[in-house]
PDB file of N, CA and C in Angstrom:
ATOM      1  N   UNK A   1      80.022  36.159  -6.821  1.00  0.00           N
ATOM      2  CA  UNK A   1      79.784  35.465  -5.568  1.00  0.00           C
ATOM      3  C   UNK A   1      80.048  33.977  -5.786  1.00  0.00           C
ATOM      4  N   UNK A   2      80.573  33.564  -5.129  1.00  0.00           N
ATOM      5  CA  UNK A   2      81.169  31.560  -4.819  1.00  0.00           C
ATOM      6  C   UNK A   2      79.757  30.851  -4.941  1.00  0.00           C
ATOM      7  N   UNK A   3      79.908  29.619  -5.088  1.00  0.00           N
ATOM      8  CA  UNK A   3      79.161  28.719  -4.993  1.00  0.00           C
ATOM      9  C   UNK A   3      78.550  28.583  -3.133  1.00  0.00           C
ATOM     10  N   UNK A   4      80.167  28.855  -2.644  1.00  0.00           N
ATOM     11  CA  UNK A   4      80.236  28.603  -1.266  1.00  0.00           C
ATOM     12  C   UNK A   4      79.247  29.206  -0.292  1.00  0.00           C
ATOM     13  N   UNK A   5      79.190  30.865  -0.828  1.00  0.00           N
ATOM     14  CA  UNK A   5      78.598  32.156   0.099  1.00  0.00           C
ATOM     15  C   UNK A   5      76.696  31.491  -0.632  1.00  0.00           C
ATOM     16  N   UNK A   6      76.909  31.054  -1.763  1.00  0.00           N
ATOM     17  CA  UNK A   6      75.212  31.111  -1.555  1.00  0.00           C
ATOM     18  C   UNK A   6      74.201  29.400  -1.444  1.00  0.00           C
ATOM     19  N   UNK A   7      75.729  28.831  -0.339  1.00  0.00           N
ATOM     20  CA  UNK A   7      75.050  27.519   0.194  1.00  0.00           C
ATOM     21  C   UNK A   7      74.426  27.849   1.488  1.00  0.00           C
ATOM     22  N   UNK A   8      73.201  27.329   1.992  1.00  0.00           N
ATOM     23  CA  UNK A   8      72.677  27.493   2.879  1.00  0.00           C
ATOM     24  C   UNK A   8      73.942  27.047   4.085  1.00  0.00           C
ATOM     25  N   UNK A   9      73.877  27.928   5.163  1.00  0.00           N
ATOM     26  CA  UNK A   9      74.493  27.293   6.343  1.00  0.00           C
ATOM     27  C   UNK A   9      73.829  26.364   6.891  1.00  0.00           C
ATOM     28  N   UNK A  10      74.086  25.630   7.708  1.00  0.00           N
ATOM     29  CA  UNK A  10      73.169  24.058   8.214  1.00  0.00           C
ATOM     30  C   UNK A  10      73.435  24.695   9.774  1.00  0.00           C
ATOM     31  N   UNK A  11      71.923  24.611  10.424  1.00  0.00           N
ATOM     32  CA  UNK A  11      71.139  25.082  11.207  1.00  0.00           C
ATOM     33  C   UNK A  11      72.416  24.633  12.573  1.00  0.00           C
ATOM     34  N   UNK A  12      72.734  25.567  13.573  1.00  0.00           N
ATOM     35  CA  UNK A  12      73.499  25.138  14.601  1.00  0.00           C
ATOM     36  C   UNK A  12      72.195  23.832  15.532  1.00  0.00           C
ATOM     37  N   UNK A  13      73.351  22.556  15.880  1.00  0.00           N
ATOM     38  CA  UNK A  13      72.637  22.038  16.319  1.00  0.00           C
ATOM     39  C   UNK A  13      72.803  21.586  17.929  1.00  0.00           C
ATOM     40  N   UNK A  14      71.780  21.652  18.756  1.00  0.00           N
ATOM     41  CA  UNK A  14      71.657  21.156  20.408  1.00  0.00           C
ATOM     42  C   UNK A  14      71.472  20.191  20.746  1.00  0.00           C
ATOM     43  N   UNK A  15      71.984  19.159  22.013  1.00  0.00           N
ATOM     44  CA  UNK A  15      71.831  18.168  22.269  1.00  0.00           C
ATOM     45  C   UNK A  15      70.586  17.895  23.363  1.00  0.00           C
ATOM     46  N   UNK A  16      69.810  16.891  23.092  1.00  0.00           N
ATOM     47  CA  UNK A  16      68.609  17.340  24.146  1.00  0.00           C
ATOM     48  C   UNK A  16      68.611  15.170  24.810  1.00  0.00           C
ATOM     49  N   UNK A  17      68.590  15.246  26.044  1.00  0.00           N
ATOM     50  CA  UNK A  17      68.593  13.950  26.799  1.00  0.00           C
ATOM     51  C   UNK A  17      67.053  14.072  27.058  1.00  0.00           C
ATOM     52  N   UNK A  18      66.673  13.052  26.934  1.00  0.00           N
ATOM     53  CA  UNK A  18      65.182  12.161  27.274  1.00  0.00           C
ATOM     54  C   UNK A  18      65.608  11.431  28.854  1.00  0.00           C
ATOM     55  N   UNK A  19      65.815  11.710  29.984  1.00  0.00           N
ATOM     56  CA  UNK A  19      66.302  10.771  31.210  1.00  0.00           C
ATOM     57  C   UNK A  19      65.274   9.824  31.666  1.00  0.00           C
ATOM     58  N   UNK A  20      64.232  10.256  31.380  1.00  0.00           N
ATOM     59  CA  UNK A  20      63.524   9.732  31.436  1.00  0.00           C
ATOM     60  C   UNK A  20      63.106   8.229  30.862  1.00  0.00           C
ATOM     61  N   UNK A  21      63.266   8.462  29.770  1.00  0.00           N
ATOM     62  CA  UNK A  21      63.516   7.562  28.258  1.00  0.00           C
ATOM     63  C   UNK A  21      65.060   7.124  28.280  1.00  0.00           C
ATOM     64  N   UNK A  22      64.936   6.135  29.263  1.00  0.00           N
ATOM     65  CA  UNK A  22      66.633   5.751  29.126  1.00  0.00           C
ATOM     66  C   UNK A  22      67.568   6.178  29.058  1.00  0.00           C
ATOM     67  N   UNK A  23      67.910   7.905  28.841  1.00  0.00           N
ATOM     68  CA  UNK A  23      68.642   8.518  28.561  1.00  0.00           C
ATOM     69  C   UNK A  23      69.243   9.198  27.117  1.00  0.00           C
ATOM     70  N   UNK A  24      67.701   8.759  26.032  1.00  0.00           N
ATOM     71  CA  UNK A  24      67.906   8.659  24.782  1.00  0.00           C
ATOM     72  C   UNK A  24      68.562  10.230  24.626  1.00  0.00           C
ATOM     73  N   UNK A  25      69.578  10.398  23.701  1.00  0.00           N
ATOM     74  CA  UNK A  25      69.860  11.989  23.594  1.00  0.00           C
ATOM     75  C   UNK A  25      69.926  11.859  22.040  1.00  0.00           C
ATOM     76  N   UNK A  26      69.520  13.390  21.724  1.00  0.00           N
ATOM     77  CA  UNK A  26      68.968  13.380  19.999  1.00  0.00           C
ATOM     78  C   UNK A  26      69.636  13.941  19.537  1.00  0.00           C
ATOM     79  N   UNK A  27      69.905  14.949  18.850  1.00  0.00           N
ATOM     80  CA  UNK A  27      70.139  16.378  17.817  1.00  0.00           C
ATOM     81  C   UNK A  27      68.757  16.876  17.706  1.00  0.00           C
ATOM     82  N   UNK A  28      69.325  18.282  17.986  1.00  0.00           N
ATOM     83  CA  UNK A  28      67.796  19.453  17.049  1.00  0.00           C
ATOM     84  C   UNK A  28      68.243  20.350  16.981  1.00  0.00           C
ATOM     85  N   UNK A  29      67.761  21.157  15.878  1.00  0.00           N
ATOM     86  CA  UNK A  29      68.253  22.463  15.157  1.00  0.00           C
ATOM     87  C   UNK A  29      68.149  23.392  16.804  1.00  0.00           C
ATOM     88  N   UNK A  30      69.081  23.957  17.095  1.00  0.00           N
ATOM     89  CA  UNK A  30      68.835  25.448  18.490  1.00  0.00           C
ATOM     90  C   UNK A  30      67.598  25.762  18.184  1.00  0.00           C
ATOM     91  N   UNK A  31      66.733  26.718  18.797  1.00  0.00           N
ATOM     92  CA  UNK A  31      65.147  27.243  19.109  1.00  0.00           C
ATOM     93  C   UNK A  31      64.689  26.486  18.873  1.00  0.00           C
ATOM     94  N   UNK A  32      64.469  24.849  18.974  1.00  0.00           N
ATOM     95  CA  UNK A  32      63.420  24.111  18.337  1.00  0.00           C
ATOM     96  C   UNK A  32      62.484  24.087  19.704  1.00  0.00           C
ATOM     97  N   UNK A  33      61.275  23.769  19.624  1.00  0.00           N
ATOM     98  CA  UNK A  33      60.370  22.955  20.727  1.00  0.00           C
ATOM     99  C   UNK A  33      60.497  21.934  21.454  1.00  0.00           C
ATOM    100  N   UNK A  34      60.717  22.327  22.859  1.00  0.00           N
ATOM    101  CA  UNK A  34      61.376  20.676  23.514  1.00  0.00           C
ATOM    102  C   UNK A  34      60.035  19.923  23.141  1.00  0.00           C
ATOM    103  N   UNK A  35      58.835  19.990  23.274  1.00  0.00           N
ATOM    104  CA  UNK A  35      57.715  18.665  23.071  1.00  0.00           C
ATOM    105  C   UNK A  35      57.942  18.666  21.266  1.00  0.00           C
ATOM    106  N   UNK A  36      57.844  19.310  20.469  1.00  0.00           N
ATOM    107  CA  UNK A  36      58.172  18.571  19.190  1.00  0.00           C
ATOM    108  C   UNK A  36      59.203  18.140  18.412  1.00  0.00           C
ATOM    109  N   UNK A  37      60.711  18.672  19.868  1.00  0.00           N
ATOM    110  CA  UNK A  37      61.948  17.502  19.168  1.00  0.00           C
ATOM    111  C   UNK A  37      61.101  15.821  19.935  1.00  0.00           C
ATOM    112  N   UNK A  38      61.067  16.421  21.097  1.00  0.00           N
ATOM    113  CA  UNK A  38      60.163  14.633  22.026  1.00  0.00           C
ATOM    114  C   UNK A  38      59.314  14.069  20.957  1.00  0.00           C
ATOM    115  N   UNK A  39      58.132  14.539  20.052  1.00  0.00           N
ATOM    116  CA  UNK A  39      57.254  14.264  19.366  1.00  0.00           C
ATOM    117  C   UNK A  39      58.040  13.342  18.176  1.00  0.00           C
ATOM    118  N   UNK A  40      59.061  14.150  17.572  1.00  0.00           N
ATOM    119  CA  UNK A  40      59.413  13.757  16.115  1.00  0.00           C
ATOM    120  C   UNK A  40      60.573  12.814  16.867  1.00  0.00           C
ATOM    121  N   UNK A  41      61.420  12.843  17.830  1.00  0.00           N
ATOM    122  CA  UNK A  41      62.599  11.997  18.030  1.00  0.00           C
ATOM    123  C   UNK A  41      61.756  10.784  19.152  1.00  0.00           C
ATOM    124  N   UNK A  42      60.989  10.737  19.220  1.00  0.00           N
ATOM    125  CA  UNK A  42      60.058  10.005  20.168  1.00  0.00           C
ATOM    126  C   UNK A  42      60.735   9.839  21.929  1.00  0.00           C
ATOM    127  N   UNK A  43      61.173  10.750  21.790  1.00  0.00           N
ATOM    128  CA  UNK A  43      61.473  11.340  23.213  1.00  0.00           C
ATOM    129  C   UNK A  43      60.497  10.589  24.708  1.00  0.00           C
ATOM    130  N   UNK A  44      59.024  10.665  24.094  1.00  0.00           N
ATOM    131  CA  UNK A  44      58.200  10.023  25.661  1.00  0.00           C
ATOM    132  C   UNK A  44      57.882  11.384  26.623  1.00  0.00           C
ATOM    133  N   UNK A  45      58.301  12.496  26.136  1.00  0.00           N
ATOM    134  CA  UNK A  45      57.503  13.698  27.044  1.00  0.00           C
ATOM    135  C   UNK A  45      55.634  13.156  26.557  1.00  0.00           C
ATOM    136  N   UNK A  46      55.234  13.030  27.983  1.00  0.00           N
ATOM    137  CA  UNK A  46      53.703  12.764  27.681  1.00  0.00           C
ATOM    138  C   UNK A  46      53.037  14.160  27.048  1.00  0.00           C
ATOM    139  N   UNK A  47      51.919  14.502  26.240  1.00  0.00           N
ATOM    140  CA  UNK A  47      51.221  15.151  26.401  1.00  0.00           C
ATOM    141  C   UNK A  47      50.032  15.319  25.506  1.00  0.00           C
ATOM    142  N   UNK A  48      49.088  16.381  25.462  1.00  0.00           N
ATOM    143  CA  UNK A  48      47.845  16.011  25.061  1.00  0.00           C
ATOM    144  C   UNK A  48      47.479  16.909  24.190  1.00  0.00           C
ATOM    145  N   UNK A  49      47.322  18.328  24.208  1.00  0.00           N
ATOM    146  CA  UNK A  49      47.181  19.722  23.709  1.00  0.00           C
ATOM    147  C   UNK A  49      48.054  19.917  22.702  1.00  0.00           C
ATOM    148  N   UNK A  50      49.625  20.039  23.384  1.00  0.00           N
ATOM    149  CA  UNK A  50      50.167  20.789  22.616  1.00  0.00           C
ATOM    150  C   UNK A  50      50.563  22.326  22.442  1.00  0.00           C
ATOM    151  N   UNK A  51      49.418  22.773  23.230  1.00  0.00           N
ATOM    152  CA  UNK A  51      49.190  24.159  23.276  1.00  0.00           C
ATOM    153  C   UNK A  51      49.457  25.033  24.383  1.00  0.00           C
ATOM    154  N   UNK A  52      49.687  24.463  25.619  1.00  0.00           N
ATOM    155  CA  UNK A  52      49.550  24.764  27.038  1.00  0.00           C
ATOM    156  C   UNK A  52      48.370  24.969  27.499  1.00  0.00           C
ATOM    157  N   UNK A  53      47.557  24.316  27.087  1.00  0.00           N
ATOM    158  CA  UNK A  53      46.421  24.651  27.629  1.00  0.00           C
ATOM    159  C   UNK A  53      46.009  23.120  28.742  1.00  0.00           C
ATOM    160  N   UNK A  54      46.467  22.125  28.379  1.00  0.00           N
ATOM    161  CA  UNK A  54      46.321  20.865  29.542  1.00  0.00           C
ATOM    162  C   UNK A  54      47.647  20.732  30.882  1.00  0.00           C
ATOM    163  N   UNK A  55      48.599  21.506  30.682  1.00  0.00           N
ATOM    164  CA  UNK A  55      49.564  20.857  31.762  1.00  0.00           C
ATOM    165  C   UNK A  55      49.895  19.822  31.734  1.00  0.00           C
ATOM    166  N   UNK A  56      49.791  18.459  30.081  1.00  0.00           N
ATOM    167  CA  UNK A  56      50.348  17.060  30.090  1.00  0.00           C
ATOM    168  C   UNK A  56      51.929  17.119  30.145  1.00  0.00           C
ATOM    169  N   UNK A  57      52.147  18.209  29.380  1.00  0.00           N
ATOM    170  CA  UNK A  57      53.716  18.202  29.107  1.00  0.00           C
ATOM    171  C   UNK A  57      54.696  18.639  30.436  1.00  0.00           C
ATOM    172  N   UNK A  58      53.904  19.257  31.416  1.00  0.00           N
ATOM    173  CA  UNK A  58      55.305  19.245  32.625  1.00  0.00           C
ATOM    174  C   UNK A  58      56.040  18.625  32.238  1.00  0.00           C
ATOM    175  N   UNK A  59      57.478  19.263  32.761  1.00  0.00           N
ATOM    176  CA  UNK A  59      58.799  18.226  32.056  1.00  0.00           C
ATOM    177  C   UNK A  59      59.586  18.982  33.588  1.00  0.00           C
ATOM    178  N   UNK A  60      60.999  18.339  34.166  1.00  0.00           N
ATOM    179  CA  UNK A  60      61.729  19.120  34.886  1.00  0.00           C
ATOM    180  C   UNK A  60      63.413  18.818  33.915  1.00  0.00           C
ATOM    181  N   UNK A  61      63.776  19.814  34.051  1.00  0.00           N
ATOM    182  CA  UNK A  61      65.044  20.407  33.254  1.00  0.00           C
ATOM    183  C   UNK A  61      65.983  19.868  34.083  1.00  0.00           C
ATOM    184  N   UNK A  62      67.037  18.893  34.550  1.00  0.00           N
ATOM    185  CA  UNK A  62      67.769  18.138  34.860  1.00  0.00           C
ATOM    186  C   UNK A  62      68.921  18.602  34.617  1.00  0.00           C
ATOM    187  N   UNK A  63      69.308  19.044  33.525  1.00  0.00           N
ATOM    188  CA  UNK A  63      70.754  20.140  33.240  1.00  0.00           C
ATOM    189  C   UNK A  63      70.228  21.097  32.082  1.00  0.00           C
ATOM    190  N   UNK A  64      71.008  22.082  32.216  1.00  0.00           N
ATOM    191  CA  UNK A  64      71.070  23.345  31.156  1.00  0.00           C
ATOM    192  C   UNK A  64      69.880  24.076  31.540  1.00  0.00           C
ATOM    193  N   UNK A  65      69.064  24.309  32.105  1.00  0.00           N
ATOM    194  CA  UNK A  65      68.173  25.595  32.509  1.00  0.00           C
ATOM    195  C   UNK A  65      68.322  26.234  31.678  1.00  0.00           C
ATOM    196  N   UNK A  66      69.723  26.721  32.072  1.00  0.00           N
ATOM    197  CA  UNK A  66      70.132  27.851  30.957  1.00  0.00           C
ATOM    198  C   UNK A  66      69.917  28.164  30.384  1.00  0.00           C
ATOM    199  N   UNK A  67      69.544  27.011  29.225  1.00  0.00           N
ATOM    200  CA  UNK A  67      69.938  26.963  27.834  1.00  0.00           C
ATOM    201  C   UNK A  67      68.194  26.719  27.341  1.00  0.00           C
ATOM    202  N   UNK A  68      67.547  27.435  27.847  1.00  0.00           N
ATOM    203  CA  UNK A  68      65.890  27.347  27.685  1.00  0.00           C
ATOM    204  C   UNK A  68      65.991  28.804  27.490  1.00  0.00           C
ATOM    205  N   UNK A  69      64.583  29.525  26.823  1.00  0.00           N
ATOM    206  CA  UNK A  69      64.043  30.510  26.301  1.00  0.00           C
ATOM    207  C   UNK A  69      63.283  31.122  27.477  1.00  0.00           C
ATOM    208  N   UNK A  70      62.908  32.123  28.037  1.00  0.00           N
ATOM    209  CA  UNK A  70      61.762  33.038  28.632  1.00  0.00           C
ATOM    210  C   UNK A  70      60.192  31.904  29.392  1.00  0.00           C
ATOM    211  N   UNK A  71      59.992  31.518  30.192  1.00  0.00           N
ATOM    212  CA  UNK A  71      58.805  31.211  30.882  1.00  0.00           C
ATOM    213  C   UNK A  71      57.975  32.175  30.293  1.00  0.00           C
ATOM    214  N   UNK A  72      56.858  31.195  29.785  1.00  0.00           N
ATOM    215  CA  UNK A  72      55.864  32.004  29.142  1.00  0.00           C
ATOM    216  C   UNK A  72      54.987  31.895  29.985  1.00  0.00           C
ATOM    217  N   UNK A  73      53.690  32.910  29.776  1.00  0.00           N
ATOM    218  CA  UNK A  73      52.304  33.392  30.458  1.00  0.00           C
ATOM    219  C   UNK A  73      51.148  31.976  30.603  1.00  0.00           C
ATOM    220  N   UNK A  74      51.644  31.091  29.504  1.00  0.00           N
ATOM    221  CA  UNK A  74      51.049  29.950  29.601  1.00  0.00           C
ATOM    222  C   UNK A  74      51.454  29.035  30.467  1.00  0.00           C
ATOM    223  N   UNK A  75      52.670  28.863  31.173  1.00  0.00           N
ATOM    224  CA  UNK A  75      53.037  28.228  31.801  1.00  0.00           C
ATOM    225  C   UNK A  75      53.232  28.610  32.991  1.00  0.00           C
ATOM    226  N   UNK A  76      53.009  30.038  33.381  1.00  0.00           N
ATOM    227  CA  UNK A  76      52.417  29.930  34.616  1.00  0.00           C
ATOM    228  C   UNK A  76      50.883  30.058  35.043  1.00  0.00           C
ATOM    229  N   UNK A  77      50.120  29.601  34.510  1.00  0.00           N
ATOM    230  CA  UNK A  77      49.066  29.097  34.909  1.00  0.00           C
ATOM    231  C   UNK A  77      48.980  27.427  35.502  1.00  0.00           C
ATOM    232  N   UNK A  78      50.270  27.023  35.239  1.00  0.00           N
ATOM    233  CA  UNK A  78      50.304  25.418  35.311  1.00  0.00           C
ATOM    234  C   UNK A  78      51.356  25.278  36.897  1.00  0.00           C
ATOM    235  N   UNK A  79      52.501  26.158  36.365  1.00  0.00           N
ATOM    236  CA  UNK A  79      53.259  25.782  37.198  1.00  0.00           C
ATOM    237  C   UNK A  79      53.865  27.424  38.257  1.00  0.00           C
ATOM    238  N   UNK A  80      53.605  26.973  39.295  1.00  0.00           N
ATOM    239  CA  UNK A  80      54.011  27.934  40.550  1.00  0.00           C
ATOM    240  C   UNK A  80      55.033  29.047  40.553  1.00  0.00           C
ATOM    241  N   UNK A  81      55.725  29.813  41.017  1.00  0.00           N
ATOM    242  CA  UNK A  81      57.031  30.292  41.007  1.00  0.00           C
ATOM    243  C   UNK A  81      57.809  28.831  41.633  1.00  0.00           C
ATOM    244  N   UNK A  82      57.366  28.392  43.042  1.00  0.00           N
ATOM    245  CA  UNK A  82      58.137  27.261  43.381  1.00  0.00           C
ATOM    246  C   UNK A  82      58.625  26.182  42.438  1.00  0.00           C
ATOM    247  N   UNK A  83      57.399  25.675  41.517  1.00  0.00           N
ATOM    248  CA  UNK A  83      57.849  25.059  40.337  1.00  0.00           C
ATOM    249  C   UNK A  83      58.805  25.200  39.249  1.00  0.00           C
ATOM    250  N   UNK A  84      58.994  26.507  39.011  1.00  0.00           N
ATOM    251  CA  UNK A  84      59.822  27.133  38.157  1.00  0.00           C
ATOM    252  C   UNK A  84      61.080  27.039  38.771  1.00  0.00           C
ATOM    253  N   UNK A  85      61.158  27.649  40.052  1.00  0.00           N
ATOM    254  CA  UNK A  85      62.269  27.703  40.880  1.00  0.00           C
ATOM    255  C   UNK A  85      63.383  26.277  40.665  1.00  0.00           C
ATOM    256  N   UNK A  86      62.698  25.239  40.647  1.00  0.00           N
ATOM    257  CA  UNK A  86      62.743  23.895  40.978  1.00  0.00           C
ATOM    258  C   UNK A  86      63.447  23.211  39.769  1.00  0.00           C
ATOM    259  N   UNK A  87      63.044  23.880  38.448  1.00  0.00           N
ATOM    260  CA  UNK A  87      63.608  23.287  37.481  1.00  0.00           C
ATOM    261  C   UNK A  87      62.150  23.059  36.340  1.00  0.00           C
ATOM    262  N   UNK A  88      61.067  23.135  36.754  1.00  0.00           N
ATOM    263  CA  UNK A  88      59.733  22.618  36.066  1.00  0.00           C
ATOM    264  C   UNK A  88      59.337  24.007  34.921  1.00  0.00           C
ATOM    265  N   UNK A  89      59.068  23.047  33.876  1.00  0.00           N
ATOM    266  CA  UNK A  89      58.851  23.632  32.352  1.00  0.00           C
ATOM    267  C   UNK A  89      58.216  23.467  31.914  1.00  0.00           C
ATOM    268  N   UNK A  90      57.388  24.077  31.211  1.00  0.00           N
ATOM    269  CA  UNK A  90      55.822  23.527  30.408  1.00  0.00           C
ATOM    270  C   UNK A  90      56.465  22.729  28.480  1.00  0.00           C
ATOM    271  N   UNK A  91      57.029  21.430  28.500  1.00  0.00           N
ATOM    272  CA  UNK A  91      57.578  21.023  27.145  1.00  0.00           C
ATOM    273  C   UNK A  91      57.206  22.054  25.953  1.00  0.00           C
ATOM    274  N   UNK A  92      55.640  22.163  25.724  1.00  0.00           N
ATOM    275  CA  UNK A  92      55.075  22.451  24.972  1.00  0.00           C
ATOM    276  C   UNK A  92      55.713  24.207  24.553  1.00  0.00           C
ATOM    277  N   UNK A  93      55.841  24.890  25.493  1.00  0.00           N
ATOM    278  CA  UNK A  93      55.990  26.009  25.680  1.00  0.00           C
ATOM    279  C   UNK A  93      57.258  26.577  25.779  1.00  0.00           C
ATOM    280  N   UNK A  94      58.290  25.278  25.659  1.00  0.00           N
ATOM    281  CA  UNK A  94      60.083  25.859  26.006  1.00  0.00           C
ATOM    282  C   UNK A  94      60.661  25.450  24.369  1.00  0.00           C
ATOM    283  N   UNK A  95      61.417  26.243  24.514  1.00  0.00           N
ATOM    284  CA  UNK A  95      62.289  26.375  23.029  1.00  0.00           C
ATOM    285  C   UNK A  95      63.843  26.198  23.734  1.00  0.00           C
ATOM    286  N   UNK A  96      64.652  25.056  23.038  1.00  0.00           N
ATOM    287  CA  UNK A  96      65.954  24.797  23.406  1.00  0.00           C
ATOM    288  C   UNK A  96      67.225  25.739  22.629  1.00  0.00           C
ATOM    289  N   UNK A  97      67.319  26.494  23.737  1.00  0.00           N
ATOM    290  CA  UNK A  97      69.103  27.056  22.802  1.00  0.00           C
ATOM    291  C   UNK A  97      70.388  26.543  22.875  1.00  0.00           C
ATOM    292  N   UNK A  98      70.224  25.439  23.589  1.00  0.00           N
ATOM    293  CA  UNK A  98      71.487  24.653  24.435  1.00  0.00           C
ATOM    294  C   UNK A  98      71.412  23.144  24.600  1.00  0.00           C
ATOM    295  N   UNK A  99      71.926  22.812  24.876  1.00  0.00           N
ATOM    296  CA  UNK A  99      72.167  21.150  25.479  1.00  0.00           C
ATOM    297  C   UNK A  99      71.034  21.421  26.623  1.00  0.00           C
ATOM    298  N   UNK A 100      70.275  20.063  26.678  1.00  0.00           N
ATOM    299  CA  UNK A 100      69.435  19.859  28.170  1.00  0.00           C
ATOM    300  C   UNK A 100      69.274  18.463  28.183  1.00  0.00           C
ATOM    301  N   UNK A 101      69.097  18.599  29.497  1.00  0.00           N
ATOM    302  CA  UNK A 101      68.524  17.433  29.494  1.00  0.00           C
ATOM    303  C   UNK A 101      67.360  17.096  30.293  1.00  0.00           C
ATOM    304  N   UNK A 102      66.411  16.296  30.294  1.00  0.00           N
ATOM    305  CA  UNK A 102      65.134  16.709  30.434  1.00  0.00           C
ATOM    306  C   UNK A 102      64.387  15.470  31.292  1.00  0.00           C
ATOM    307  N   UNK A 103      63.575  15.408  32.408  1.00  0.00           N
ATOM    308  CA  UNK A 103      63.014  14.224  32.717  1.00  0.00           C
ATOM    309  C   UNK A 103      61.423  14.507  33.678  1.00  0.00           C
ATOM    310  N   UNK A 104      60.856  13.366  33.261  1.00  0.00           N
ATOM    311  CA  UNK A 104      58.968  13.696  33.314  1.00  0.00           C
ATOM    312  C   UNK A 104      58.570  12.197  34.313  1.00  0.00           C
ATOM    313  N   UNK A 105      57.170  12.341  34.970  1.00  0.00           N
ATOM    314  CA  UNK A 105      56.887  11.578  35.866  1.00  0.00           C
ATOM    315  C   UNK A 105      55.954  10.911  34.363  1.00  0.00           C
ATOM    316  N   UNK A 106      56.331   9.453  34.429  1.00  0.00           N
ATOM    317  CA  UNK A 106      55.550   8.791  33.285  1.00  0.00           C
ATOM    318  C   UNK A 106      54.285   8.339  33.553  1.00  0.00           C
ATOM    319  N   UNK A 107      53.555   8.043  32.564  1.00  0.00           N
ATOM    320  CA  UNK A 107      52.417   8.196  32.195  1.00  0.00           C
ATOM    321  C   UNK A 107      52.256   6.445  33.167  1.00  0.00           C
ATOM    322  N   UNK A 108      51.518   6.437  33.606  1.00  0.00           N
ATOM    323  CA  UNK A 108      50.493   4.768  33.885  1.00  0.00           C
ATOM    324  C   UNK A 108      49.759   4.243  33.287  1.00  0.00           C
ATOM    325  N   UNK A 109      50.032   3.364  32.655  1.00  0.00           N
ATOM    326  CA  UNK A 109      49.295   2.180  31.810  1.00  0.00           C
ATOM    327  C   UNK A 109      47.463   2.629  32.275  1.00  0.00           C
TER     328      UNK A 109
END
């Protein structure tokens, strides 16, 4: 076996926009956590939990829908079918497979 076949492949990577945040756009490995690429790339998705259990992280998906994972059981306790309909995502709770881009009503001093 090559040197080649037993190098790790390097993780496919997605582009994720902060619109909110000026338009900052990052890199992150595909399936990552939209609130902990925001967390570690300092993105500015507000939030508090972490867990879905506060509703800080609402975020609305601006492009690529798509390119998001399954609405989980936690996030509809927060957000409506209308909400969903609309574009609205629980950060904490969405995993990116795609380019997005992402924007949140900011926090007040």
């Amino acid at each position: 076996m090559s040197a080649e076949a037993d190098a790790e492949v390097p993780p496919e990577l997605v582009q994720v926009t902060f619109v909110t945040n000026a338009g900052k756009t990052v890199s992150a490995p595909k399936d990552s956590n939209l609130l902990r690429i925001s967390m570690r790339e300092n993105g500015g998705i507000p939030w508090k939990c972490g867990g879905g259990i506060c509703g800080t992280c609402r975020c609305h998906i601006d492009r690529g829908a798509e390119n998001l994972d399954k609405v989980k059981a936690k996030e509809r306790k927060h957000l409506s079918e209308a909400d969903l309909a609309a574009g609205y995502r629980m950060a904490c709770q969405t995993f990116v497979l795609g380019d997005v881009a992402v924007s949140w009503v900011p926090k007040t001093p």
